[in-house]
Protein backbone atom coordinates (compact mmCIF):
# COMPACT_ATOMS: atom_id res chain seq x y z
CA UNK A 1 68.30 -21.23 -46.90
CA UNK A 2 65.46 -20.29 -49.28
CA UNK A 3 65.10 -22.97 -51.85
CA UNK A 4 65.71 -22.36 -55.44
CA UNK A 5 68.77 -23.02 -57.44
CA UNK A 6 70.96 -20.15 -59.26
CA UNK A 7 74.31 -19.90 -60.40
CA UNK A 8 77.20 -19.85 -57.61
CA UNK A 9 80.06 -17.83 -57.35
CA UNK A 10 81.98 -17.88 -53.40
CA UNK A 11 85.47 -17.88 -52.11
CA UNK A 12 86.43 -21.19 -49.69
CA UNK A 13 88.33 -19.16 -46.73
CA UNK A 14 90.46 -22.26 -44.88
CA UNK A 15 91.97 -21.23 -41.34
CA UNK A 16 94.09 -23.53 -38.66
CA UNK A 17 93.97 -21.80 -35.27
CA UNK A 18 92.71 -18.54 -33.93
CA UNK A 19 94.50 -18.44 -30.13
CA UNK A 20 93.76 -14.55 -29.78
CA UNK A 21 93.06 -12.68 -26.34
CA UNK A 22 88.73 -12.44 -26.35
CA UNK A 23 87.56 -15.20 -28.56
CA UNK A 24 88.07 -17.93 -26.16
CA UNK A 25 84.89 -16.76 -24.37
CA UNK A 26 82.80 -17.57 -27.31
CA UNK A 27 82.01 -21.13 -25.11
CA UNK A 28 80.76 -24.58 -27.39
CA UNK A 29 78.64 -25.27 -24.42
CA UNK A 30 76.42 -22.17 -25.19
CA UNK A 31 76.15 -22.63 -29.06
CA UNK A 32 75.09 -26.53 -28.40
CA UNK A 33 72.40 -25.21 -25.68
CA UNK A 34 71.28 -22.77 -28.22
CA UNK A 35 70.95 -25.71 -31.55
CA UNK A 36 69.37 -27.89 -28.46
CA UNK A 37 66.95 -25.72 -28.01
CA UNK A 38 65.96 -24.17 -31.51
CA UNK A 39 66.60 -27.92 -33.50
CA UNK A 40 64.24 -29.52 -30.87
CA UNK A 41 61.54 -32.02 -31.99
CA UNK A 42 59.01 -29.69 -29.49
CA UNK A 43 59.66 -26.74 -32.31
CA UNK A 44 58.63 -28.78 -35.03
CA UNK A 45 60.91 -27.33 -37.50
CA UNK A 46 60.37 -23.61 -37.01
CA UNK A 47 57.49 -23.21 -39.32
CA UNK A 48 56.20 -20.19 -40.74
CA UNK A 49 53.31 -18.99 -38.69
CA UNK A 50 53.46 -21.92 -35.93
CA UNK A 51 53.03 -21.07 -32.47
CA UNK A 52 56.33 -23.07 -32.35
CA UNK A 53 58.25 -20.30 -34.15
CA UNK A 54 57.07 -17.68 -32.09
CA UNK A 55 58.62 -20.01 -28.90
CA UNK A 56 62.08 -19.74 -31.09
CA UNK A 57 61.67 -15.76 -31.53
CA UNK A 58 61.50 -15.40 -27.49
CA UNK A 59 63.51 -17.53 -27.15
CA UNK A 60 65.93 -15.00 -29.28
CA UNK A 61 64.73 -11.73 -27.57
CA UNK A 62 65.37 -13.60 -24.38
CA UNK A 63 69.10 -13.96 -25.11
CA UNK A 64 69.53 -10.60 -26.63
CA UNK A 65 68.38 -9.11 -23.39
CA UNK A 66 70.13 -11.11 -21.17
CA UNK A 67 73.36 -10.16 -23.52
CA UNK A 68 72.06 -6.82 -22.56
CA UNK A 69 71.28 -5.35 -26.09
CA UNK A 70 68.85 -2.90 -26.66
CA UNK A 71 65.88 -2.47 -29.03
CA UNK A 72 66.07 -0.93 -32.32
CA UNK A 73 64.05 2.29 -32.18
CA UNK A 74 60.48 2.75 -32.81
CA UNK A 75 60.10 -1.64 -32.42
CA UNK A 76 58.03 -3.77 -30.44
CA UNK A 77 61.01 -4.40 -27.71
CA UNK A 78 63.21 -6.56 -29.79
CA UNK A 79 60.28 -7.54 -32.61
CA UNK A 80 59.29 -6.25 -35.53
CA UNK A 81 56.51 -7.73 -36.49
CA UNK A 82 55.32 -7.58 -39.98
CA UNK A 83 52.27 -9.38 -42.50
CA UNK A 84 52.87 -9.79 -45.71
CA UNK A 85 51.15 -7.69 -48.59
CA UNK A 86 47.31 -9.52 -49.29
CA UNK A 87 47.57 -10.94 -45.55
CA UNK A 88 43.92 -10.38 -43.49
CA UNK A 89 42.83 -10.19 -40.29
CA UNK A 90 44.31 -8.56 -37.12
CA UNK A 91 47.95 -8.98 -35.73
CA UNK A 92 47.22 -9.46 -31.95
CA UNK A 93 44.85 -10.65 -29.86
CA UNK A 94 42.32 -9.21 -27.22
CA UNK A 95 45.43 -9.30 -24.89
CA UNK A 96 47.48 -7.86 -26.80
CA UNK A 97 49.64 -10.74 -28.06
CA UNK A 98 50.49 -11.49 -31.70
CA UNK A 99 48.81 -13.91 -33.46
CA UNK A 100 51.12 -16.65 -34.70
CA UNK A 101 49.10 -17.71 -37.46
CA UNK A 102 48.32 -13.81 -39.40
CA UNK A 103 51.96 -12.35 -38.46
CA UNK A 104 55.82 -12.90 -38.45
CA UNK A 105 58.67 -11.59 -36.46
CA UNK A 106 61.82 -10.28 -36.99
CA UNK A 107 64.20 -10.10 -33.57
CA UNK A 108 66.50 -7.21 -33.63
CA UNK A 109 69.29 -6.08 -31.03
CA UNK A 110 71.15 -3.38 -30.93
CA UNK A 111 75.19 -2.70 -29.41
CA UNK A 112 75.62 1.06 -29.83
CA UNK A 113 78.79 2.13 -30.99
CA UNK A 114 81.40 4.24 -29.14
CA UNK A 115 82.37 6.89 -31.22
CA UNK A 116 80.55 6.11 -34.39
CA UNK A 117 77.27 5.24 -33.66
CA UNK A 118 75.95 6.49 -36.50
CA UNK A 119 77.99 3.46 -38.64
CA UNK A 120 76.52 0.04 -38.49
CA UNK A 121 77.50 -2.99 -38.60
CA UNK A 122 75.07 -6.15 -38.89
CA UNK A 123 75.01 -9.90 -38.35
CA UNK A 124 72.15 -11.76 -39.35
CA UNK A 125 71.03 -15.32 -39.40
CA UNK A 126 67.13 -16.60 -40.38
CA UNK A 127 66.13 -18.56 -37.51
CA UNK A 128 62.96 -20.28 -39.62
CA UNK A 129 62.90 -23.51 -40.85
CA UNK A 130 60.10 -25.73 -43.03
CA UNK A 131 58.48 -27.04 -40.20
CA UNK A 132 56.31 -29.96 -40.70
CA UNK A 133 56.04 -31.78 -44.62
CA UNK A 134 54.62 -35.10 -45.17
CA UNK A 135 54.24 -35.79 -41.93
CA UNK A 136 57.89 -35.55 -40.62
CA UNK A 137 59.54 -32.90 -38.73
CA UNK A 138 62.28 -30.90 -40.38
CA UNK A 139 64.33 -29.34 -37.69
CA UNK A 140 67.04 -27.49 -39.58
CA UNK A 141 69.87 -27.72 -37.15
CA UNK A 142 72.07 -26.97 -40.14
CA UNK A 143 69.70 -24.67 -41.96
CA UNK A 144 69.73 -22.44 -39.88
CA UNK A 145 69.67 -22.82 -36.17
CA UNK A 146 73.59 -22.83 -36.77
CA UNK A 147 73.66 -19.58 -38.19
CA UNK A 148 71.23 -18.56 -35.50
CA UNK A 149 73.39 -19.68 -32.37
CA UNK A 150 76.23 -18.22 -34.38
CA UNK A 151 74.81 -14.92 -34.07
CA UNK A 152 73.52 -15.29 -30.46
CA UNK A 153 77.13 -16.19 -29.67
CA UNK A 154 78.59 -13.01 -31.71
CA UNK A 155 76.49 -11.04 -29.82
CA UNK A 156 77.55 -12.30 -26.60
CA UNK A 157 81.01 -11.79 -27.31
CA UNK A 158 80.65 -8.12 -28.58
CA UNK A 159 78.75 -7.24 -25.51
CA UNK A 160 80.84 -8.80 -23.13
CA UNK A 161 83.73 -6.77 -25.09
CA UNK A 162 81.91 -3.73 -25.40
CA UNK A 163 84.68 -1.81 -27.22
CA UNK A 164 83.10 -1.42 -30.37
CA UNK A 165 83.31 1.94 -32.23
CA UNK A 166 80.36 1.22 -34.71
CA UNK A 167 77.05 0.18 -33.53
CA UNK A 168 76.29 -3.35 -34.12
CA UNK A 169 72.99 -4.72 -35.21
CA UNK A 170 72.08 -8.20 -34.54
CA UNK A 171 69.27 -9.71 -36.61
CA UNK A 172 67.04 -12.80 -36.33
CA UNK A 173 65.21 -12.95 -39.55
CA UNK A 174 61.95 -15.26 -40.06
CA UNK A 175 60.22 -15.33 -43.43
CA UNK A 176 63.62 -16.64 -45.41
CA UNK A 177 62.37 -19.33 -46.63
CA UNK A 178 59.49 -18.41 -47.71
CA UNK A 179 61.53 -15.89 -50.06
CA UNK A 180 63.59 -13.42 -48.17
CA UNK A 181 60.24 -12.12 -46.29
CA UNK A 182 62.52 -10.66 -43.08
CA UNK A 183 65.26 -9.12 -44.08
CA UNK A 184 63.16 -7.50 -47.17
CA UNK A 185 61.26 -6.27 -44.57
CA UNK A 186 63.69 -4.71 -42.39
CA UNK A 187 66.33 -3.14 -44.59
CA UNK A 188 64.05 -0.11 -45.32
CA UNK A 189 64.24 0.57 -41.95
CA UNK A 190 68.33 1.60 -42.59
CA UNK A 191 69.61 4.28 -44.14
CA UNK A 192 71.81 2.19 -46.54
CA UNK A 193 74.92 4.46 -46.67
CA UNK A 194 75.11 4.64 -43.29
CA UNK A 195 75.55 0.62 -43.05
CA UNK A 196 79.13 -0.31 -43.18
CA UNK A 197 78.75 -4.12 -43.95
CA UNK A 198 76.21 -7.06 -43.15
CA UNK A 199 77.88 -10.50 -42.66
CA UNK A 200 74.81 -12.75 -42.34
CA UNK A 201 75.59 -16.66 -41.11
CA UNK A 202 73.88 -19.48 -43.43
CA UNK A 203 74.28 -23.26 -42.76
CA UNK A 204 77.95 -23.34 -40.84
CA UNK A 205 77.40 -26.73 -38.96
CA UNK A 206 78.33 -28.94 -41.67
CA UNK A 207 80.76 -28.63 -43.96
CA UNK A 208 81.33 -29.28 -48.01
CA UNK A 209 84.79 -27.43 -47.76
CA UNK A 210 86.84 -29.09 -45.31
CA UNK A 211 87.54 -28.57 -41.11
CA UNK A 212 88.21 -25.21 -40.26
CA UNK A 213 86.80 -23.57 -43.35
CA UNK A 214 83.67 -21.26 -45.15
CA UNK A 215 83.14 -19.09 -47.66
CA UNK A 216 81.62 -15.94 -48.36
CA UNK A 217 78.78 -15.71 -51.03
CA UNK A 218 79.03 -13.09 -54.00
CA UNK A 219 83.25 -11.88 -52.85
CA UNK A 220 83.19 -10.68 -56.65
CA UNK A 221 81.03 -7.95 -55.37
CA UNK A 222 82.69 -6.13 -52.68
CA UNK A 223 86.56 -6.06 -51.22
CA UNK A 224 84.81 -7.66 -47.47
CA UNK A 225 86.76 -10.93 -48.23
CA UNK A 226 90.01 -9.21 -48.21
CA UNK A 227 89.47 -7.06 -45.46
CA UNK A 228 88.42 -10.24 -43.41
CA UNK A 229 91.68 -12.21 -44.90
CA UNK A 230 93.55 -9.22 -43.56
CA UNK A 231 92.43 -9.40 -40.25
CA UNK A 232 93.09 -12.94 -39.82
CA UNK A 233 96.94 -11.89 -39.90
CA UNK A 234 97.46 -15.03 -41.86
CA UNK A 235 95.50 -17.46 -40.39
CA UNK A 236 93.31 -17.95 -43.07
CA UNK A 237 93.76 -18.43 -46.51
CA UNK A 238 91.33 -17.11 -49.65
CA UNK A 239 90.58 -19.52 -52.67
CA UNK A 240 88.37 -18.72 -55.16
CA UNK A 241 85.59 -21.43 -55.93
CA UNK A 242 85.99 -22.84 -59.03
CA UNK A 243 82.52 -23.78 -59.30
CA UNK A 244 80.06 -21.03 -60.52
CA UNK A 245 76.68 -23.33 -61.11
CA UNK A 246 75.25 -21.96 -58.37
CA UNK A 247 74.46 -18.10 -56.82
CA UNK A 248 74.31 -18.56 -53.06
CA UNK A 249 74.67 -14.68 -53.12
CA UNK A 250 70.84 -14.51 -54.01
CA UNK A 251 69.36 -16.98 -51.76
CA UNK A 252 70.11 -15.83 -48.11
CA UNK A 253 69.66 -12.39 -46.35
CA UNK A 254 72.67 -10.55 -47.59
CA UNK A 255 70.85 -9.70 -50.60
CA UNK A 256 67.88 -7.03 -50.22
CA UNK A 257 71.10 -4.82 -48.37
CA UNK A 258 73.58 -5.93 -51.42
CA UNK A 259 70.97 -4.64 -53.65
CA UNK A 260 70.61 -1.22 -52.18
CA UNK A 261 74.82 -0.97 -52.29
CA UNK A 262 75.67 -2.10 -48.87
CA UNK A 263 78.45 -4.80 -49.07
CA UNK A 264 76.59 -7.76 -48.03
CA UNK A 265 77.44 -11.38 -48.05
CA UNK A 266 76.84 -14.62 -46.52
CA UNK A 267 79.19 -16.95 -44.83
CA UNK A 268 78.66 -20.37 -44.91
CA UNK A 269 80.26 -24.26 -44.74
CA UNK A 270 77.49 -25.75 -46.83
CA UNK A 271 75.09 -25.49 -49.50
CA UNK A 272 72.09 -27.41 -50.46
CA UNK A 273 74.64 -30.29 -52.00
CA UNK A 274 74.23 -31.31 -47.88
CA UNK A 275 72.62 -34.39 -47.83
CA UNK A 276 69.96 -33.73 -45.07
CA UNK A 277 69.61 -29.98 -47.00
CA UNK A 278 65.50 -29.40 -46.14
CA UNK A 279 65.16 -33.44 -45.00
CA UNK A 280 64.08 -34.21 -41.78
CA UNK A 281 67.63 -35.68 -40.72
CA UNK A 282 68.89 -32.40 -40.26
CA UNK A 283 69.53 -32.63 -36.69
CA UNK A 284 72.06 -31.55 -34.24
CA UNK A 285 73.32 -34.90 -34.16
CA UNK A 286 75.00 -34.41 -37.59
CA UNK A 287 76.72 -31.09 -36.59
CA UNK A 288 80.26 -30.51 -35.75
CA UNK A 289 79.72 -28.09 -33.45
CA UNK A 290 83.41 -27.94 -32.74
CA UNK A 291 84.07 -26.84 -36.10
CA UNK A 292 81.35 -24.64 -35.69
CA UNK A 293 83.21 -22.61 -32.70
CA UNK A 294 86.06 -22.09 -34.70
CA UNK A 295 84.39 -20.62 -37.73
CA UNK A 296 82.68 -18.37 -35.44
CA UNK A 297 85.75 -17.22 -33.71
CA UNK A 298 87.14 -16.57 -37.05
CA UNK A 299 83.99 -14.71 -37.76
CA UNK A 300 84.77 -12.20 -34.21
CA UNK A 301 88.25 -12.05 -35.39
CA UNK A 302 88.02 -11.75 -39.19
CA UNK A 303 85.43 -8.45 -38.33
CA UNK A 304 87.34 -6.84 -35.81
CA UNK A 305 88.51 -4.00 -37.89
CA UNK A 306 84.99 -3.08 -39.11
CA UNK A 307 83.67 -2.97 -35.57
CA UNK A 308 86.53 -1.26 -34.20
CA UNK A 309 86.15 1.11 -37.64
CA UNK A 310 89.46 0.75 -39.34
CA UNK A 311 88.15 -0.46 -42.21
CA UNK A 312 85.02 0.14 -44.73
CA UNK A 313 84.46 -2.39 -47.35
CA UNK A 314 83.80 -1.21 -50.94
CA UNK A 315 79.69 -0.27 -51.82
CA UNK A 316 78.40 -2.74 -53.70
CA UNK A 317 77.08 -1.92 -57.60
CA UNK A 318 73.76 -3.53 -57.66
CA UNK A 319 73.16 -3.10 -61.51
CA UNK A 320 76.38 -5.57 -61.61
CA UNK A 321 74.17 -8.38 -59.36
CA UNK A 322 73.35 -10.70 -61.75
């Protein structure tokens, strides 16, 4: 998550079970490979233009094509690679490849829709991390190779299912912490009216809200957290957070979509009240990747009706973002 503090305003969502026909292929043995892999020491924390982040974004656009999703037209494959405004020098090499240290990549997957491919659907996690300060690695196993395998493992599920009426985009964003570079990046690429909902996954391997719960940033904004209540059938139950010293809502991905009217949020289990929040003891040794599982099954489940297009969540009002 980037790192600044703002106001807060989320809903807690607490569930008990989700024993539904599908979800039980979403496997904990493929989320923990996947927070093996991108919390390793050898990745030294996923740092912004380290050849060790470009290892996590194959790593990525590996899994998407083995899930068998295809490339978002007019990118790279499953990159789009992008410098920021006042970087210099070229992007690739003399062989062609991109240079870790001038550019970044996003990885994007695509699950074309049935009979409304023209409606979209995303889920998005940022797969960077802080990398290396003062000499320690910061691995971000919370923040956010959790959000990351979440996705991966959404993605895996919806292919495997491949039922879905709307086209699903999946989204590895890098560039989040350095202020939202990614996903500010990509959403021009959308047309925004044509983008049903983005449900990007922040920080969901610890927990400040109890087993078996998250919340969704900014709810005030949009009618999503109802629409995901309703599809839980009563599994889950809504609270609203009581707390409002903090805007979560502004600091992950959802927001350059929530701020061209798309009804964008960010579910989460944690905030930067976590302990190890940007310290090098956020490892995968901390998570409860158990409770993990379930919030992503809830996740498959809670969504089901915007993939399967029964329902469209409210626009958001951007002048109302505050």
């Amino acid at each position: 998550m980037k790192n600044f503090f703002l106001p807060l305003c989320f809903i807690a969502l607490s569930f008990s079970t989700f024993a539904q026909s599908g979800v039980d292929s979403i496997k904990q043995q493929y989320v923990q490979n996947t927070l093996n892999y991108l919390a390793a020491d050898s990745l030294k924390g996923r740092g912004s233009f380290t050849p060790q982040l470009y290892k996590s974004a194959h790593f990525i656009a590996k899994e998407f094509d083995s899930i068998g999703l295809k490339s978002f037209p007019g990118f790279d494959g499953f990159y789009q690679p992008f410098q920021m405004e006042g970087s210099k020098g070229k992007g690739k090499d003399s062989a062609g490849n991109y240079l870790s240290e001038k550019v970044l990549l996003n990885v994007i997957g695509v699950l074309q829709g049935k009979t409304k491919p023209e409606e979209v659907i995303i889920f998005s996690a940022h797969y960077d991390h802080v990398g290396i300060e003062a000499g320690e690695i910061h691995n971000g196993a919370n923040d956010n190779a959790s959000g990351t395998a979440a996705m991966l493992a959404l993605a895996a599920y919806f292919s495997a299912r491949n039922d879905n009426e709307r086209t699903i985009i999946f989204c590895a964003f890098s560039g989040e912490e350095l202020g939202l570079w990614g996903s500010t990046f990509f959403a021009p690429n959308l047309i925004a009216e044509k983008v049903i909902a983005v449900i990007n996954i922040e920080m969901i391997g610890r927990t400040s809200v109890g087993k078996n719960a998250f919340f969704i940033t900014g709810a005030q904004y949009s009618d999503l957290s109802k629409i995901i209540e309703n599809a839980l059938k009563g599994k889950a139950k809504i609270k609203r957070e009581p707390d409002s010293s903090k805007q979560l809502f502004k600091r992950s991905d959802n927001l350059p979509f929530a701020l061209k009217g798309i009804p964008a949020h960010s579910i989460m289990s944690s905030d930067d009240s976590e302990p190890c929040y940007h310290q090098p003891c956020d490892d995968v040794k901390r998570l409860d990747v158990s409770n993990m599982i379930n919030i992503i099954k809830a996740i498959a489940i809670g969504t089901e009706s915007l993939i399967n297009g029964t329902d469209t969540p409210k626009r958001i009002k951007a002048s109302q973002i505050n």
